[in-house]
N, C-alpha and C. Protein backbone atom coordinates (compact mmCIF):
# COMPACT_ATOMS: atom_id res chain seq x y z
N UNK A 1 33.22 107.48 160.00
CA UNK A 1 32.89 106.11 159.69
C UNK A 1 33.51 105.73 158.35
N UNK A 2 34.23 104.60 157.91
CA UNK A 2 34.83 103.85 156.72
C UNK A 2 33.83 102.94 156.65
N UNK A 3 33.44 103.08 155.50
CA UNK A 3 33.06 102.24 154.48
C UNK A 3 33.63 101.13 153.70
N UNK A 4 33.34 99.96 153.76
CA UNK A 4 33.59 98.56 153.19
C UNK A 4 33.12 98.88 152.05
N UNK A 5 33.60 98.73 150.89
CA UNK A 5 34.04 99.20 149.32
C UNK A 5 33.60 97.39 148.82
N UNK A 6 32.54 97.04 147.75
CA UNK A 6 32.60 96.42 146.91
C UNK A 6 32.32 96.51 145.71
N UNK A 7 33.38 95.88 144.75
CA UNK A 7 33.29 96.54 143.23
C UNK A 7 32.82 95.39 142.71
N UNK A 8 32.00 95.59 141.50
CA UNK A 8 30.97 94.28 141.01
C UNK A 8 32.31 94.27 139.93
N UNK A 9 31.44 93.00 139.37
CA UNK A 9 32.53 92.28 138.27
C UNK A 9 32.13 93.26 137.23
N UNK A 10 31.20 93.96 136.77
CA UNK A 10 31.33 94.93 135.62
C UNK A 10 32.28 95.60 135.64
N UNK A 11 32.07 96.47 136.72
CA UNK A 11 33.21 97.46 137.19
C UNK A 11 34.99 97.04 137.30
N UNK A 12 35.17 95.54 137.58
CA UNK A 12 36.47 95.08 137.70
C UNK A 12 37.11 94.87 136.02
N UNK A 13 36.04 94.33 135.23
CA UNK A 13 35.90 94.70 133.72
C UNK A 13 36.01 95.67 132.81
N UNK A 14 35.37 96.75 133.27
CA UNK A 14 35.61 97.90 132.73
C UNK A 14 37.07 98.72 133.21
N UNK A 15 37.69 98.10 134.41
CA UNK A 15 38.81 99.15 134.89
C UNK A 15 39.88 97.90 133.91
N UNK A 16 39.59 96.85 133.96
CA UNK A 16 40.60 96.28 133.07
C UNK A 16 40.92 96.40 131.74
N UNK A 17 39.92 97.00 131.03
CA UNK A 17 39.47 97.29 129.59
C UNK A 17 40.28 98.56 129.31
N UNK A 18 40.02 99.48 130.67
CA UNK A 18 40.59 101.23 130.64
C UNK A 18 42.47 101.11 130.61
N UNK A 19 42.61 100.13 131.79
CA UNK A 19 44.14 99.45 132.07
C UNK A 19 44.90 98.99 130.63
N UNK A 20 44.05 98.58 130.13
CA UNK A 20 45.12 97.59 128.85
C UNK A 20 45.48 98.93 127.70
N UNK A 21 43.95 99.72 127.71
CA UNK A 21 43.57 100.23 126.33
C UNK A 21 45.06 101.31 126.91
N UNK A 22 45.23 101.92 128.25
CA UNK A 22 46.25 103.61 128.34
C UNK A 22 47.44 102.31 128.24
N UNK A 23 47.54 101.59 128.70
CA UNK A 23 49.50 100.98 128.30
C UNK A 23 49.38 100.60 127.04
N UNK A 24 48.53 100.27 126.28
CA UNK A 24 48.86 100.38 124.93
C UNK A 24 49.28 101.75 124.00
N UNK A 25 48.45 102.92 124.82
CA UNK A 25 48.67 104.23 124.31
C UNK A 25 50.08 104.52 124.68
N UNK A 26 50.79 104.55 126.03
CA UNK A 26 51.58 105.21 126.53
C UNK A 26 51.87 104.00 127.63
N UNK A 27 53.37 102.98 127.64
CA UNK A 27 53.90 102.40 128.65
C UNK A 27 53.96 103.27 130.31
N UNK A 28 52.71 103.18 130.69
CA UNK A 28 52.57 103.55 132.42
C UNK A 28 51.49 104.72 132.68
N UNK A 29 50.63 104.67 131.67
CA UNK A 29 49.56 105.88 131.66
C UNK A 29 48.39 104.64 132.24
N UNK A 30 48.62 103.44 131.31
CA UNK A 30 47.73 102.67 132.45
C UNK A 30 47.72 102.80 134.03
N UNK A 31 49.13 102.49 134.56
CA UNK A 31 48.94 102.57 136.08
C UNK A 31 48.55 103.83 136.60
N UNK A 32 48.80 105.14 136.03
CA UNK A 32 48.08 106.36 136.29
C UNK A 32 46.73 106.34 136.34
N UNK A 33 46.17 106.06 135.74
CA UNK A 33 44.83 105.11 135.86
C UNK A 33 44.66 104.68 137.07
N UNK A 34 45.28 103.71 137.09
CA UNK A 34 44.45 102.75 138.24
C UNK A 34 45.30 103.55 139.84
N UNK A 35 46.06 104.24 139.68
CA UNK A 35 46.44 105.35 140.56
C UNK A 35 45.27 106.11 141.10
N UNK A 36 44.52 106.83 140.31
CA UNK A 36 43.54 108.29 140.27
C UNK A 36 42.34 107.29 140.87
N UNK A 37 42.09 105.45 139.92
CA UNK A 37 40.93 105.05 140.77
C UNK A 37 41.19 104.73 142.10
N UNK A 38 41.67 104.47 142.61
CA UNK A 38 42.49 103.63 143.63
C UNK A 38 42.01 105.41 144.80
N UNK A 39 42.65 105.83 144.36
CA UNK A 39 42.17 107.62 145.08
C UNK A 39 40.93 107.82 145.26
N UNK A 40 40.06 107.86 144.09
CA UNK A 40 38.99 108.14 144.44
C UNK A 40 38.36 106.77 145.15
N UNK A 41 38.72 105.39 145.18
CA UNK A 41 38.10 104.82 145.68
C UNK A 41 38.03 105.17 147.58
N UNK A 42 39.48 105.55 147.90
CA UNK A 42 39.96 105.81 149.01
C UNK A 42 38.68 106.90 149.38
N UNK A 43 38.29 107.85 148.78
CA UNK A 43 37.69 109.07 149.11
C UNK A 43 36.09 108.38 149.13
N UNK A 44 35.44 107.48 147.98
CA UNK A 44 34.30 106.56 148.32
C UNK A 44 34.41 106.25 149.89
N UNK A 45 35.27 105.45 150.25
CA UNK A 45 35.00 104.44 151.30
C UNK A 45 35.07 105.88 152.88
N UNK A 46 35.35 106.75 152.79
CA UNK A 46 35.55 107.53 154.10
C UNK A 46 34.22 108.68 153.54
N UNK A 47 33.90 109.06 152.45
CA UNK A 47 32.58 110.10 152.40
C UNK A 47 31.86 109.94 151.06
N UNK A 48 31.81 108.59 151.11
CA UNK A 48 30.39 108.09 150.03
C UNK A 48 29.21 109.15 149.41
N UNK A 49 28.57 109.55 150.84
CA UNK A 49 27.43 110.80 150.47
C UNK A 49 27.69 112.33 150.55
N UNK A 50 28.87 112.21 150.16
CA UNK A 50 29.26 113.72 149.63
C UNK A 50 29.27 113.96 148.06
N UNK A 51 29.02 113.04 147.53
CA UNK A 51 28.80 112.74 145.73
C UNK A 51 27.30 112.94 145.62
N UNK A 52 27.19 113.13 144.16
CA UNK A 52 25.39 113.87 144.25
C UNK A 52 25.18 112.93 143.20
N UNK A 53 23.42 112.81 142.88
CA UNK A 53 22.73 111.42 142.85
C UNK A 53 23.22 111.24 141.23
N UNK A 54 22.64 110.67 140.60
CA UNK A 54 22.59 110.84 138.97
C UNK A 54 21.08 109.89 138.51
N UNK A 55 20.73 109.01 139.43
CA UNK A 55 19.20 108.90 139.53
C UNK A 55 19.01 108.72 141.10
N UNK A 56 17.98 109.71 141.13
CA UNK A 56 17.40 109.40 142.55
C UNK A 56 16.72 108.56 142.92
N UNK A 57 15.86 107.87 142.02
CA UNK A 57 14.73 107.17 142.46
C UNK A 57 15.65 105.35 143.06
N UNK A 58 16.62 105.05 142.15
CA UNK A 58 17.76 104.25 142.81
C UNK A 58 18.81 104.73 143.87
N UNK A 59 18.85 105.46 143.96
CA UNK A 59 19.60 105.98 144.98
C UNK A 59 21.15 106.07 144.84
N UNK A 60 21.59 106.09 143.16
CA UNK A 60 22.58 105.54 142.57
C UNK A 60 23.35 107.19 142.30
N UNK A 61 24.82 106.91 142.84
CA UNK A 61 25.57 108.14 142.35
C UNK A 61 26.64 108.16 141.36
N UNK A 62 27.77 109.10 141.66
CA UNK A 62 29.11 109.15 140.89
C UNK A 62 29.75 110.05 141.27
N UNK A 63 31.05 109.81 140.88
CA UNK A 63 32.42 110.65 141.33
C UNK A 63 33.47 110.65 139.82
N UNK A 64 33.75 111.39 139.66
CA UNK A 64 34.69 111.67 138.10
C UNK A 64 36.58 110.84 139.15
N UNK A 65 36.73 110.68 137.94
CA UNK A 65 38.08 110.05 138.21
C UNK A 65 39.09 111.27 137.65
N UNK A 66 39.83 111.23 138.74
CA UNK A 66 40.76 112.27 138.06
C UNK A 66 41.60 112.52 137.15
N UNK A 67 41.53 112.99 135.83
CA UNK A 67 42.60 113.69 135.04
C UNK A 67 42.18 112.42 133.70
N UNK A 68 41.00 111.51 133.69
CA UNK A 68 40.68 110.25 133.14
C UNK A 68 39.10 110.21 132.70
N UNK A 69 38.61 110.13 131.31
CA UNK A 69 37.09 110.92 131.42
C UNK A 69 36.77 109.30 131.77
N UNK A 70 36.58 109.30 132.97
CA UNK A 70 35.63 108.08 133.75
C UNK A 70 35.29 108.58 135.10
N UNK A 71 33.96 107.93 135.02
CA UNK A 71 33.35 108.40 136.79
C UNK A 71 33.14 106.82 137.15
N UNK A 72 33.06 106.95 138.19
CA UNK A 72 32.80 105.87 139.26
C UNK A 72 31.23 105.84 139.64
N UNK A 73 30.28 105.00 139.26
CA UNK A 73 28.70 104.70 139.99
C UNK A 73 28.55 104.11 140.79
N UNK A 74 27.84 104.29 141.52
CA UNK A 74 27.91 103.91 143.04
C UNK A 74 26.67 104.05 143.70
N UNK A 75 26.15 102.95 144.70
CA UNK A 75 25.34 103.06 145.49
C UNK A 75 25.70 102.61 146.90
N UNK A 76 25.19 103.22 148.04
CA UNK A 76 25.62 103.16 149.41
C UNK A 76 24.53 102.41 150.12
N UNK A 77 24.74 101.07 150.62
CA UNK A 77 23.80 100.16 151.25
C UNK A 77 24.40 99.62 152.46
N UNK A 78 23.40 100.53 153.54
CA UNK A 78 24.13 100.41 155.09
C UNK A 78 25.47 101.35 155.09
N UNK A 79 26.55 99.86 155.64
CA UNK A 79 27.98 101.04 155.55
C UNK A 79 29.08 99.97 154.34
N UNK A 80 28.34 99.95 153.10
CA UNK A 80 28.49 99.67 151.89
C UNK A 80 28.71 100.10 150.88
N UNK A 81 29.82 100.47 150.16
CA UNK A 81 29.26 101.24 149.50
C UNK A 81 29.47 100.21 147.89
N UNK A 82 28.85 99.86 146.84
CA UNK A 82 29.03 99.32 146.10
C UNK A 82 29.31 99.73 144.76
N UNK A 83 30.29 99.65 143.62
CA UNK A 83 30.76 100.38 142.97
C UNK A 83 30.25 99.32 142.03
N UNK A 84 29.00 99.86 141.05
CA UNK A 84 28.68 99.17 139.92
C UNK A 84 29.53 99.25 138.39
N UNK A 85 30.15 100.68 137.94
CA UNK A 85 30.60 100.87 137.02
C UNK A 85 31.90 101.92 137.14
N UNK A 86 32.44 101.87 136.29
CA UNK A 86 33.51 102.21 136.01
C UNK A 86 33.62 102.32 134.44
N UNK A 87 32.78 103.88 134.36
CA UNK A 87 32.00 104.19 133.17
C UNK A 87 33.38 105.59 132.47
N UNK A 88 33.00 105.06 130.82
CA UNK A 88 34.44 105.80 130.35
C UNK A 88 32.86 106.87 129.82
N UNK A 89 33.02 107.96 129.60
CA UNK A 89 32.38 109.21 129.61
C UNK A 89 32.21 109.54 128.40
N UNK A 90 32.84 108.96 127.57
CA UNK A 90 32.88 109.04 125.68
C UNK A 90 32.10 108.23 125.29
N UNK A 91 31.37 107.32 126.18
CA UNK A 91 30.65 106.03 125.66
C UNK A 91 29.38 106.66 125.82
N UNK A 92 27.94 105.29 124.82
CA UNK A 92 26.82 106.09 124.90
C UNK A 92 26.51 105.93 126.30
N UNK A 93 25.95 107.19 127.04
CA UNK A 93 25.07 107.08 128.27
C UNK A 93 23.65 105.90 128.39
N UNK A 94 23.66 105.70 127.28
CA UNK A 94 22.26 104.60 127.03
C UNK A 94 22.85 103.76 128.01
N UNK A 95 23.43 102.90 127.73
CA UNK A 95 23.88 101.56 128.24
C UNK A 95 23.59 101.83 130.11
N UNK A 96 23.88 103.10 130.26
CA UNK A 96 23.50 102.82 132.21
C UNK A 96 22.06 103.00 132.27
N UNK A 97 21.19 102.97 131.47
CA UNK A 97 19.79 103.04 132.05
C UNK A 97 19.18 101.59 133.06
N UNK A 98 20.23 100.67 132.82
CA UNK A 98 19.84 99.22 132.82
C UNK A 98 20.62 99.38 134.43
N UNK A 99 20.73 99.90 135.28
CA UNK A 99 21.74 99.84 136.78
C UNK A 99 20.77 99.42 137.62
């Protein structure tokens, strides 16, 4: 079963924030970026619940992005899966208590 993939506007925010900040570091480390998300999004939408929780009581998960300290949060509603953040891993963890 495939999964219909929607990414909230945080998440479209935060991958744009990650996008600007690597082509400023290095001309095309941005699109490597959005390469590795683009992958793991592919791997969201075909096996959503193969990722393990990070709170259970929401039912809310994550997946690490590859080779990029960012994970992907995520919750699966029906055959949904909804991608709230697009969280850089150096930042405080405080800020996701609010998901």
């Amino acid at each position: 079963m495939r999964y219909q993939l929607k990414v909230s506007a945080t998440a479209y925010q935060e991958t744009d924030y990650a996008y600007v900040y690597y082509e400023e570091q290095s001309p095309g480390l941005g699109e490597r970026f959005l390469k590795s998300l683009e992958d793991s999004y592919l791997k969201l939408s075909q096996t959503p619940q193969y990722f393990s929780y990070i709170l259970d009581d929401k039912n809310i998960r994550d997946t690490k992005i590859k080779s990029f300290p960012f994970v992907i949060i995520f919750q699966i509603e029906g055959n949904t899966v909804l991608v709230l953040r697009v969280f850089n891993t150096n930042r405080n963890p405080e800020s996701l208590k609010n998901l």
